[in-house]
PDB file of N, CA and C in Angstrom:
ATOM      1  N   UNK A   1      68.563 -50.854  55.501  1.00  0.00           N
ATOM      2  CA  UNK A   1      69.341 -50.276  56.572  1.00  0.00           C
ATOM      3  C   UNK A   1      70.028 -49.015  56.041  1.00  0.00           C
ATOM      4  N   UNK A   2      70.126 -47.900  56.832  1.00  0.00           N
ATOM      5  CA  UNK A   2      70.846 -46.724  56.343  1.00  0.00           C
ATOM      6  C   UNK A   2      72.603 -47.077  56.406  1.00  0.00           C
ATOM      7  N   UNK A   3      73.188 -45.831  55.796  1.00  0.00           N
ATOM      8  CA  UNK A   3      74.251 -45.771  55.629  1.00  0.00           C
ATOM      9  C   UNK A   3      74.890 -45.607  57.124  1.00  0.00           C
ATOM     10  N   UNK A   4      74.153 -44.874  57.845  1.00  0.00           N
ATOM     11  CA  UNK A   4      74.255 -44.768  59.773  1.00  0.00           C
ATOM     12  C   UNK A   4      74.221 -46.346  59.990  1.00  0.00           C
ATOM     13  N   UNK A   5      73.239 -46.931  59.898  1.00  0.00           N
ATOM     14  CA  UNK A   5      72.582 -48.220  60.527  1.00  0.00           C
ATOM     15  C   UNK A   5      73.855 -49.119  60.166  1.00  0.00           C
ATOM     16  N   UNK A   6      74.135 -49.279  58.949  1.00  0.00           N
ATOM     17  CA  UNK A   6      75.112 -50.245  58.788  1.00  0.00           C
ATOM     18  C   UNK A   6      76.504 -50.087  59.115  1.00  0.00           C
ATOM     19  N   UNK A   7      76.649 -48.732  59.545  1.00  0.00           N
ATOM     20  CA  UNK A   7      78.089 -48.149  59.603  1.00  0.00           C
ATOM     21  C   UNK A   7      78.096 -48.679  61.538  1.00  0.00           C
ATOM     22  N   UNK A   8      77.015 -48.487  62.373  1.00  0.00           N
ATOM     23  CA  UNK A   8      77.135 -48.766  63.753  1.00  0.00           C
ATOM     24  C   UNK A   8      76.724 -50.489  63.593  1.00  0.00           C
ATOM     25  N   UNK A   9      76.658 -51.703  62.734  1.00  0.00           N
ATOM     26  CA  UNK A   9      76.243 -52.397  63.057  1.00  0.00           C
ATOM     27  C   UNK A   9      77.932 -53.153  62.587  1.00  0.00           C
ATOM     28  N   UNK A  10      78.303 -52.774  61.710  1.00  0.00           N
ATOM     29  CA  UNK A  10      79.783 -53.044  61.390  1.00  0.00           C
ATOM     30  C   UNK A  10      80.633 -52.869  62.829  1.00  0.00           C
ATOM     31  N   UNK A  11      80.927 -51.616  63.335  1.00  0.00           N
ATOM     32  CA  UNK A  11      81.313 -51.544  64.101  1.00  0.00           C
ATOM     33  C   UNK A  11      80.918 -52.837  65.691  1.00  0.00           C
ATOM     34  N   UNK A  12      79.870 -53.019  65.839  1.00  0.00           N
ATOM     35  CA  UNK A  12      79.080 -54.032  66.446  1.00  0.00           C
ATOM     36  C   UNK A  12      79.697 -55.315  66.091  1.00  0.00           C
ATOM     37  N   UNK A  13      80.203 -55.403  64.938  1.00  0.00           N
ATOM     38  CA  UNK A  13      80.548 -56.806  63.852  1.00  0.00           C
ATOM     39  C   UNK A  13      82.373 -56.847  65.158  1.00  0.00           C
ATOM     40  N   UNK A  14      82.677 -55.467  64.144  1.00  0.00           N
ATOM     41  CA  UNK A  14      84.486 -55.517  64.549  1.00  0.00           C
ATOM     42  C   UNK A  14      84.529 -55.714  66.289  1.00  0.00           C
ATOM     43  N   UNK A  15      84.035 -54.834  66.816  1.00  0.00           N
ATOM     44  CA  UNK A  15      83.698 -55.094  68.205  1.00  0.00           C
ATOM     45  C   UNK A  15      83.623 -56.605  69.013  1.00  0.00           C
ATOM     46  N   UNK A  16      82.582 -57.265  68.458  1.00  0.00           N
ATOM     47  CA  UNK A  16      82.456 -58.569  68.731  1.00  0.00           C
ATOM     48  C   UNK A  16      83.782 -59.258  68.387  1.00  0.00           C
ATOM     49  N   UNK A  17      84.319 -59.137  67.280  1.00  0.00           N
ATOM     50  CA  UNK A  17      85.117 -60.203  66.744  1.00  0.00           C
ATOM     51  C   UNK A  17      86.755 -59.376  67.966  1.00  0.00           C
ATOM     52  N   UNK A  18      86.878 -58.046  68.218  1.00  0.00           N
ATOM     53  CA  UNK A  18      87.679 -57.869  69.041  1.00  0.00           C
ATOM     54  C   UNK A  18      87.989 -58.474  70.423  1.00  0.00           C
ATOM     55  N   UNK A  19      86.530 -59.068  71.033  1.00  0.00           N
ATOM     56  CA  UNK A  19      86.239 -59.604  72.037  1.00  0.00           C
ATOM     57  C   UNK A  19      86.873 -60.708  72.238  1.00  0.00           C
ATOM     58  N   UNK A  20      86.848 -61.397  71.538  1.00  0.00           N
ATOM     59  CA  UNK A  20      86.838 -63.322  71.274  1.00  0.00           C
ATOM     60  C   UNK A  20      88.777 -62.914  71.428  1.00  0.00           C
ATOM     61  N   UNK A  21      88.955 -64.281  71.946  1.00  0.00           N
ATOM     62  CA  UNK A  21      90.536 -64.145  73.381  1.00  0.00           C
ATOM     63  C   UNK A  21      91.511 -65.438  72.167  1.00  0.00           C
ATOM     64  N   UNK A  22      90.963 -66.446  71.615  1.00  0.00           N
ATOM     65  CA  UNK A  22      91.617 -67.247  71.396  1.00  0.00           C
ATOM     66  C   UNK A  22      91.578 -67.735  69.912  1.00  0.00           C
ATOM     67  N   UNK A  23      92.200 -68.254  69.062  1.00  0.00           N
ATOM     68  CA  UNK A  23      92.074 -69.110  67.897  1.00  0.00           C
ATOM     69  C   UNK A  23      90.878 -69.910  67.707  1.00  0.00           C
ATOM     70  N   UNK A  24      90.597 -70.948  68.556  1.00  0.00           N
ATOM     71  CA  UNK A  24      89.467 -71.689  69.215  1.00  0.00           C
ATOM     72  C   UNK A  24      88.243 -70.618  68.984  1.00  0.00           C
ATOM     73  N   UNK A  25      88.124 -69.923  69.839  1.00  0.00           N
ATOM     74  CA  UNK A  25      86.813 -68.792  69.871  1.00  0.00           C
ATOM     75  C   UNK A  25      86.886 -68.041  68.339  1.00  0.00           C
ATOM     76  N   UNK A  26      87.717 -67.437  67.860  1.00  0.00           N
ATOM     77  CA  UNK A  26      87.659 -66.926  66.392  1.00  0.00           C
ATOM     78  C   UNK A  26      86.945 -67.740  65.556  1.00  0.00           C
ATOM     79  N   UNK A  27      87.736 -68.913  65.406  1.00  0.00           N
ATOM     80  CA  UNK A  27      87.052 -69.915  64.132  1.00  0.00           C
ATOM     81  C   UNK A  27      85.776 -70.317  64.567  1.00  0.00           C
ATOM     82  N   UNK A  28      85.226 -70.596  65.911  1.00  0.00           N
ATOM     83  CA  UNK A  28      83.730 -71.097  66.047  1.00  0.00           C
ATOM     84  C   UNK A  28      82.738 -69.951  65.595  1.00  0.00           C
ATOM     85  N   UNK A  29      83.469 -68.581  65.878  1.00  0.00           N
ATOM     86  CA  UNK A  29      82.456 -67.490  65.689  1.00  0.00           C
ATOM     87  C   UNK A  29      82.315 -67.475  64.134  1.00  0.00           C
ATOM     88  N   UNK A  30      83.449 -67.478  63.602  1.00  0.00           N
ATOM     89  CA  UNK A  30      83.594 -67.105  61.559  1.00  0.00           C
ATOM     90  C   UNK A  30      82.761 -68.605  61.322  1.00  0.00           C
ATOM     91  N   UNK A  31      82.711 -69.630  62.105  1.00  0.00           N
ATOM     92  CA  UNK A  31      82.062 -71.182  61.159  1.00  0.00           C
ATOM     93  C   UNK A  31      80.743 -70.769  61.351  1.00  0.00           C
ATOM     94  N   UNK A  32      80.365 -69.666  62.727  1.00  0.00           N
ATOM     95  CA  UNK A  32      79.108 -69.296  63.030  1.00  0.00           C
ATOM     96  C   UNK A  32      78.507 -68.115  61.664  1.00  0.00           C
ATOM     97  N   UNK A  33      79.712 -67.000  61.675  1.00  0.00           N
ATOM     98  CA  UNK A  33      79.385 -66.511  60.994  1.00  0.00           C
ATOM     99  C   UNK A  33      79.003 -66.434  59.445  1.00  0.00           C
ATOM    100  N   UNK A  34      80.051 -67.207  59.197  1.00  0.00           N
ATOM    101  CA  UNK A  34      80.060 -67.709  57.701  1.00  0.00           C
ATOM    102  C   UNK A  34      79.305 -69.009  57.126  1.00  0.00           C
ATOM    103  N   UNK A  35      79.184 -68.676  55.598  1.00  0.00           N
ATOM    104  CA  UNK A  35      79.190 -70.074  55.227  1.00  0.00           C
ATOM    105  C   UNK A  35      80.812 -70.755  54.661  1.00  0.00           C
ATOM    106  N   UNK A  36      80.656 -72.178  54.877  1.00  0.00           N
ATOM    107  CA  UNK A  36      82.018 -72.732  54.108  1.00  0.00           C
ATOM    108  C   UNK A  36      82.267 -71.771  53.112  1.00  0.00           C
ATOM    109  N   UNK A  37      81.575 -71.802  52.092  1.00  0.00           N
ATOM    110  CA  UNK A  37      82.204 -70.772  50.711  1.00  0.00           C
ATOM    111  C   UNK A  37      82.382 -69.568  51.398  1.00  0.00           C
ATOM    112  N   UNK A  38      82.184 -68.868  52.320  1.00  0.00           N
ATOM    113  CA  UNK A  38      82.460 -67.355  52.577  1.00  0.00           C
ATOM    114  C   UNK A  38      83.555 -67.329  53.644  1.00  0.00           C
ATOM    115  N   UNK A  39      83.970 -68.387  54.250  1.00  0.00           N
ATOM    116  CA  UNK A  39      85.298 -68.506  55.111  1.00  0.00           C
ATOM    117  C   UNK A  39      86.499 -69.062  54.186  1.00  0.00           C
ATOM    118  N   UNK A  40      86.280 -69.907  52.913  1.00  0.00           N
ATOM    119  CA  UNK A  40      86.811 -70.023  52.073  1.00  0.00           C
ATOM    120  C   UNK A  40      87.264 -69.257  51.535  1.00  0.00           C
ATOM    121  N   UNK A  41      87.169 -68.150  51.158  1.00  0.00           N
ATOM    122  CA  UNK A  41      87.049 -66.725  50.111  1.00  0.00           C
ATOM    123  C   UNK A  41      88.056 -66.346  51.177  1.00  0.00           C
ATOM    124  N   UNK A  42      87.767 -65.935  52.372  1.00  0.00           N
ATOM    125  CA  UNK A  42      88.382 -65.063  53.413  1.00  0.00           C
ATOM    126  C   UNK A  42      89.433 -65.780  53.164  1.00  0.00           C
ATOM    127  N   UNK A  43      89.927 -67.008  53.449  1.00  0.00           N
ATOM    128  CA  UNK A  43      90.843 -67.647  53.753  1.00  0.00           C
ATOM    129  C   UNK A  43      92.193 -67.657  51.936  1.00  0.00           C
ATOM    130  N   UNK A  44      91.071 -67.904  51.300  1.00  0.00           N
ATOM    131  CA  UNK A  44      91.971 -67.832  50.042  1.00  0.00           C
ATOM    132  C   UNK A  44      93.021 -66.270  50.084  1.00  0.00           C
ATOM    133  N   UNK A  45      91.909 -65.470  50.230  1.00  0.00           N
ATOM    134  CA  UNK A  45      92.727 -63.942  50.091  1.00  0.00           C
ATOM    135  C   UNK A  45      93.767 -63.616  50.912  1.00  0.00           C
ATOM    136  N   UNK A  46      93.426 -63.936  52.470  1.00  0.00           N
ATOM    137  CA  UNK A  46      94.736 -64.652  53.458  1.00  0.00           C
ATOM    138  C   UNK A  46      95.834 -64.748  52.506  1.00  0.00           C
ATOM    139  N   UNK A  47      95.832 -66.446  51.947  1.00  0.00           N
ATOM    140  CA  UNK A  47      96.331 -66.932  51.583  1.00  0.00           C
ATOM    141  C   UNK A  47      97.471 -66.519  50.308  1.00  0.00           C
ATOM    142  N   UNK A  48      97.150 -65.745  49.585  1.00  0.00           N
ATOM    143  CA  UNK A  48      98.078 -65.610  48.777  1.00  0.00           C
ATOM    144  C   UNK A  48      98.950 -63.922  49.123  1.00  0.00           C
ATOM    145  N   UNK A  49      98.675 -63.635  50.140  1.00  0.00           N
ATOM    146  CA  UNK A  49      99.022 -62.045  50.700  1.00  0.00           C
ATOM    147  C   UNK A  49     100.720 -62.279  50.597  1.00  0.00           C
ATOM    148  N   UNK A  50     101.249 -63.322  51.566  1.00  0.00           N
ATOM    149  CA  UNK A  50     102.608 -63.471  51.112  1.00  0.00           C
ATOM    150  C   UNK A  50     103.292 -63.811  49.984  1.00  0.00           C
ATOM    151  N   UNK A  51     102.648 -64.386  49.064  1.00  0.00           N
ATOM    152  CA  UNK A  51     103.058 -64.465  48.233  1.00  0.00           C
ATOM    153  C   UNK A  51     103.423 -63.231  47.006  1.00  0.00           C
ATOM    154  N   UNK A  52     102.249 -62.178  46.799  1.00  0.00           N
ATOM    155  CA  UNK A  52     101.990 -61.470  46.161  1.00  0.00           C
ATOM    156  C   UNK A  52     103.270 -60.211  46.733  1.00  0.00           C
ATOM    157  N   UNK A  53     102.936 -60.101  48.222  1.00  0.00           N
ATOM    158  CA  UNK A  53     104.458 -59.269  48.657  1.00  0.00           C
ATOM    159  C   UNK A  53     105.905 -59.948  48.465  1.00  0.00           C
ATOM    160  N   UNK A  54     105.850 -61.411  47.817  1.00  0.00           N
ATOM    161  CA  UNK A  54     107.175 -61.543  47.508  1.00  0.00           C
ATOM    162  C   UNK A  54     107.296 -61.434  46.235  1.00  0.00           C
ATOM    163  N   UNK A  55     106.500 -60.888  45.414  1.00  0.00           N
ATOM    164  CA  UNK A  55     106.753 -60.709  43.744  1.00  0.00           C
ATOM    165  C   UNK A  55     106.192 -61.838  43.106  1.00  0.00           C
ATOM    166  N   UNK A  56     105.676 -62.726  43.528  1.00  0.00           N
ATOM    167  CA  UNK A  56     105.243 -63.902  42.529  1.00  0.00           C
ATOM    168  C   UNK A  56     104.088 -63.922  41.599  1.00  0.00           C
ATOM    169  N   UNK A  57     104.032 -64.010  40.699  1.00  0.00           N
ATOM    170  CA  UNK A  57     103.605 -63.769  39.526  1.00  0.00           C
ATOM    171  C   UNK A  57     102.145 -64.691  39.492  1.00  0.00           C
ATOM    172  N   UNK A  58     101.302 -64.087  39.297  1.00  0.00           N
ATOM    173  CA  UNK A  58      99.576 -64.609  40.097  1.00  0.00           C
ATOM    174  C   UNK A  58      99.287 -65.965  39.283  1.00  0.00           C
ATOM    175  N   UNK A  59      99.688 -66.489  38.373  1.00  0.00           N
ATOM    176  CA  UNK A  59      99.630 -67.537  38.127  1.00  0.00           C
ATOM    177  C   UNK A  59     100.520 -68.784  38.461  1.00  0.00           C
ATOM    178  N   UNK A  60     101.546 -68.190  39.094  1.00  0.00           N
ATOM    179  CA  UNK A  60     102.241 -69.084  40.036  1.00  0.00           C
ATOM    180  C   UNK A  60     101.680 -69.568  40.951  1.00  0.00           C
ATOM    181  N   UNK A  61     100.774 -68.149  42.299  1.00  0.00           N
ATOM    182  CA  UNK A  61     100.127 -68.095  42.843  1.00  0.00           C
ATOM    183  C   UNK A  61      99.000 -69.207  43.007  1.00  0.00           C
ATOM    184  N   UNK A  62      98.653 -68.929  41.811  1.00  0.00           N
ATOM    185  CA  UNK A  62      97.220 -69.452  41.614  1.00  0.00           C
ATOM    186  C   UNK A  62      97.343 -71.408  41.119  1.00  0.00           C
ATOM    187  N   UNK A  63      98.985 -71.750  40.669  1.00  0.00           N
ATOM    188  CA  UNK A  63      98.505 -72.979  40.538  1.00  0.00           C
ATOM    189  C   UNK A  63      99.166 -73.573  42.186  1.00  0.00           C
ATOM    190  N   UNK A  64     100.282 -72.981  42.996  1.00  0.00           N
ATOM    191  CA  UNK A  64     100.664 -73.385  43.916  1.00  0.00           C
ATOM    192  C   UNK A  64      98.957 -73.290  44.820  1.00  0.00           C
ATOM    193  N   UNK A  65      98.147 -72.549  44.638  1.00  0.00           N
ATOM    194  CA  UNK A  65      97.465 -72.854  46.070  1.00  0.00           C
ATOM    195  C   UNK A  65      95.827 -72.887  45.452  1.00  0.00           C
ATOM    196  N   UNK A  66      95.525 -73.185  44.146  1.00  0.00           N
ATOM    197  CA  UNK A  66      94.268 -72.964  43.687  1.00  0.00           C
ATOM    198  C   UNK A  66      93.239 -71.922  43.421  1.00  0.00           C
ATOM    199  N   UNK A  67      93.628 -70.736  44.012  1.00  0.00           N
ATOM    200  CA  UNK A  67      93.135 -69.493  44.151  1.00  0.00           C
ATOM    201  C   UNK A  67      92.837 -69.296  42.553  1.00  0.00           C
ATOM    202  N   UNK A  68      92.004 -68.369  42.375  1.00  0.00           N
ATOM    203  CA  UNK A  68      91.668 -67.640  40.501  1.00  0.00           C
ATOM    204  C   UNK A  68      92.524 -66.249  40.749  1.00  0.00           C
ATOM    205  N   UNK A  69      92.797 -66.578  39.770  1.00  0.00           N
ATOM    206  CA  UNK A  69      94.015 -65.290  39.163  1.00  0.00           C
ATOM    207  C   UNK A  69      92.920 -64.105  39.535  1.00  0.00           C
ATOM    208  N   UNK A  70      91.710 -64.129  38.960  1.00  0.00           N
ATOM    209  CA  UNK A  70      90.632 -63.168  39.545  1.00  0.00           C
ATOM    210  C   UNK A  70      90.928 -62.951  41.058  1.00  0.00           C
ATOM    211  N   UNK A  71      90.694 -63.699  41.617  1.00  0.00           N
ATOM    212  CA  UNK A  71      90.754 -63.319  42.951  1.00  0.00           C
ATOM    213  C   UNK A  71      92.028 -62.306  43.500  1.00  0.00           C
ATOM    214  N   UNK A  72      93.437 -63.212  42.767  1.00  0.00           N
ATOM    215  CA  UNK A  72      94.680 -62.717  43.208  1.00  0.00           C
ATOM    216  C   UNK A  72      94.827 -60.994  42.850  1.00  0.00           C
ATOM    217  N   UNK A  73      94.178 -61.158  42.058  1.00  0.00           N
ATOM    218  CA  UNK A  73      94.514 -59.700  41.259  1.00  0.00           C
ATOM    219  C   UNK A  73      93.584 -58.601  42.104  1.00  0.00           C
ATOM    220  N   UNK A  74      92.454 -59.463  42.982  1.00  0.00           N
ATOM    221  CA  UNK A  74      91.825 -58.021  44.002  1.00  0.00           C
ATOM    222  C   UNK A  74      92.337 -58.028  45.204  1.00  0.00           C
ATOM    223  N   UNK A  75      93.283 -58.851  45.654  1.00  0.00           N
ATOM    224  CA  UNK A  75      93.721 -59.077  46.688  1.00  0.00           C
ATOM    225  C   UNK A  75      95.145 -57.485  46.094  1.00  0.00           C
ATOM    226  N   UNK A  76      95.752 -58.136  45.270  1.00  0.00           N
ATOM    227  CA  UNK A  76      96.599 -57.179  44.824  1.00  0.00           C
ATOM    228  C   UNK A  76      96.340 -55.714  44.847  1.00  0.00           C
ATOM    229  N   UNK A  77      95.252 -55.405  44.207  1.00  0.00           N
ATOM    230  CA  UNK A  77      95.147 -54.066  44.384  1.00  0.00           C
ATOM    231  C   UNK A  77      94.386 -53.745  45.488  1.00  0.00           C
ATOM    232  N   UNK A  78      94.071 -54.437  46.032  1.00  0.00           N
ATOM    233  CA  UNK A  78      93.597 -54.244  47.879  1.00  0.00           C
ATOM    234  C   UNK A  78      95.434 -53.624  48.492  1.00  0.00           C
ATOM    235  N   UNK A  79      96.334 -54.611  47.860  1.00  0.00           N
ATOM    236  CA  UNK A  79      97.756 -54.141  48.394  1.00  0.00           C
ATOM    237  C   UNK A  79      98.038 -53.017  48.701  1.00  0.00           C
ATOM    238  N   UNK A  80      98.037 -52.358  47.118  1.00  0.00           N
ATOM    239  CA  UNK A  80      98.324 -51.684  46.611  1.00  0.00           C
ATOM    240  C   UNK A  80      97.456 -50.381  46.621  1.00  0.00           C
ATOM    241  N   UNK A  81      96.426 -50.058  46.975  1.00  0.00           N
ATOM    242  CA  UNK A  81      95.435 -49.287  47.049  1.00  0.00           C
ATOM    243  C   UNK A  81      93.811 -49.866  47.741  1.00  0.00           C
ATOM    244  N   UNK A  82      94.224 -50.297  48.807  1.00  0.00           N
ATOM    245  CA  UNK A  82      92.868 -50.692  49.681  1.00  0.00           C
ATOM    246  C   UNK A  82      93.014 -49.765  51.154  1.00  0.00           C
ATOM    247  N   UNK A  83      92.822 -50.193  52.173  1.00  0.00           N
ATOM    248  CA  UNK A  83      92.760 -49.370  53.526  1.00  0.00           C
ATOM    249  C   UNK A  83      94.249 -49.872  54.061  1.00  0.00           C
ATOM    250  N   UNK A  84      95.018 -50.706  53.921  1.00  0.00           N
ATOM    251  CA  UNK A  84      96.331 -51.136  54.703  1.00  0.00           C
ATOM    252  C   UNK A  84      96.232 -52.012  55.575  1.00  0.00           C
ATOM    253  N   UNK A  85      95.003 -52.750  55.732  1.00  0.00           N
ATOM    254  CA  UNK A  85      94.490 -54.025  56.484  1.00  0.00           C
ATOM    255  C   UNK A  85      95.255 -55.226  56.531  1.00  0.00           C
ATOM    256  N   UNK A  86      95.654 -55.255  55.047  1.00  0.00           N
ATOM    257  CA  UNK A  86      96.777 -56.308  55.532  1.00  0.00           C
ATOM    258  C   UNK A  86      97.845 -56.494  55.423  1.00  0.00           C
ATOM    259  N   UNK A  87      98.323 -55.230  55.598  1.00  0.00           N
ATOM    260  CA  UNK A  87      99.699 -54.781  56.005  1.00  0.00           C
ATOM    261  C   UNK A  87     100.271 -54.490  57.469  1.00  0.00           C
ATOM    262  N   UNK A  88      98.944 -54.138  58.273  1.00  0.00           N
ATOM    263  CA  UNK A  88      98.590 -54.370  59.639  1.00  0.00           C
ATOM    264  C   UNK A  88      98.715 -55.199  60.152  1.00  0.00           C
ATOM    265  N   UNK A  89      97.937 -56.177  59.669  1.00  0.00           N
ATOM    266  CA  UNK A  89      97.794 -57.712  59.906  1.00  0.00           C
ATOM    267  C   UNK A  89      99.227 -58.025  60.187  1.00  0.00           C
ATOM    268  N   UNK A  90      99.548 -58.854  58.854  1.00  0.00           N
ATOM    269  CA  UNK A  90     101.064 -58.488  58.412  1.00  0.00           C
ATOM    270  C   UNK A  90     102.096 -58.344  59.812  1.00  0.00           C
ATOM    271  N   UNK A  91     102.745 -56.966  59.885  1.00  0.00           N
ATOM    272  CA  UNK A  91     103.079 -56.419  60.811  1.00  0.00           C
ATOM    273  C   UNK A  91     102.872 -56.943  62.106  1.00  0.00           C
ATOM    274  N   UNK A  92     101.939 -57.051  62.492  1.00  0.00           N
ATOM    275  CA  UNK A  92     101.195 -57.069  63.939  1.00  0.00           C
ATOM    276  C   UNK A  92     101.547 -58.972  64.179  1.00  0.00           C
ATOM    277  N   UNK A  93     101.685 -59.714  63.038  1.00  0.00           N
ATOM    278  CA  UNK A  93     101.875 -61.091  63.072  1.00  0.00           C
ATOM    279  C   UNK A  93     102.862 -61.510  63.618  1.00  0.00           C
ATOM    280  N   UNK A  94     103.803 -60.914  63.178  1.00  0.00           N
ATOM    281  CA  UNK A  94     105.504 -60.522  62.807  1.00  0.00           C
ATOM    282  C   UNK A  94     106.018 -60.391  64.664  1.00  0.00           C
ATOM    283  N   UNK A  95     105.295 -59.467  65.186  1.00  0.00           N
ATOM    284  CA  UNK A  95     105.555 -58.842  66.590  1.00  0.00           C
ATOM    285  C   UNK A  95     105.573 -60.564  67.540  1.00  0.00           C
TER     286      UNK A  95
END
């Protein structure tokens, strides 16, 4: 697939998932979309976002909720230097 092809099929991706109205409809589409291990992953990185904005130290992190310090540490610099996705999130939760 080209760099075009995948850039309008993403959009196609976000689109769809903009559609879906409820909690209910989200998770059937991600159990559709995903596998367990790849809604897992999503969910881990979720998962330690508050923590990491309250200063806690990734091995705290990591024994309170099981996550790999690996993981915590790309979630971190996703923080810190990614697109602001989940700072959006974040925010938009909050409202």
């Amino acid at each position: 697939m080209s760099t075009r092809q995948e850039k309008a099929a993403e959009n196609e991706l976000f689109a769809a998932i903009l559609s879906l109205e409820s909690i209910a409809e989200l998770r059937a589409f991600f159990e559709d979309l995903c596998t367990p291990a790849e809604l897992e992953a999503i969910t881990d990185r979720w998962s330690v976002v508050p923590a990491l904005l309250e200063g806690t130290p990734y091995r705290e992190i990591s024994h309170q909720t099981g996550v790999s310090v690996t993981t915590i540490g790309r979630v971190a610099r996703c923080l810190t230097h990614g697109a602001g996705g989940y700072q959006i999130a974040l925010k938009r939760q909050k409202q």
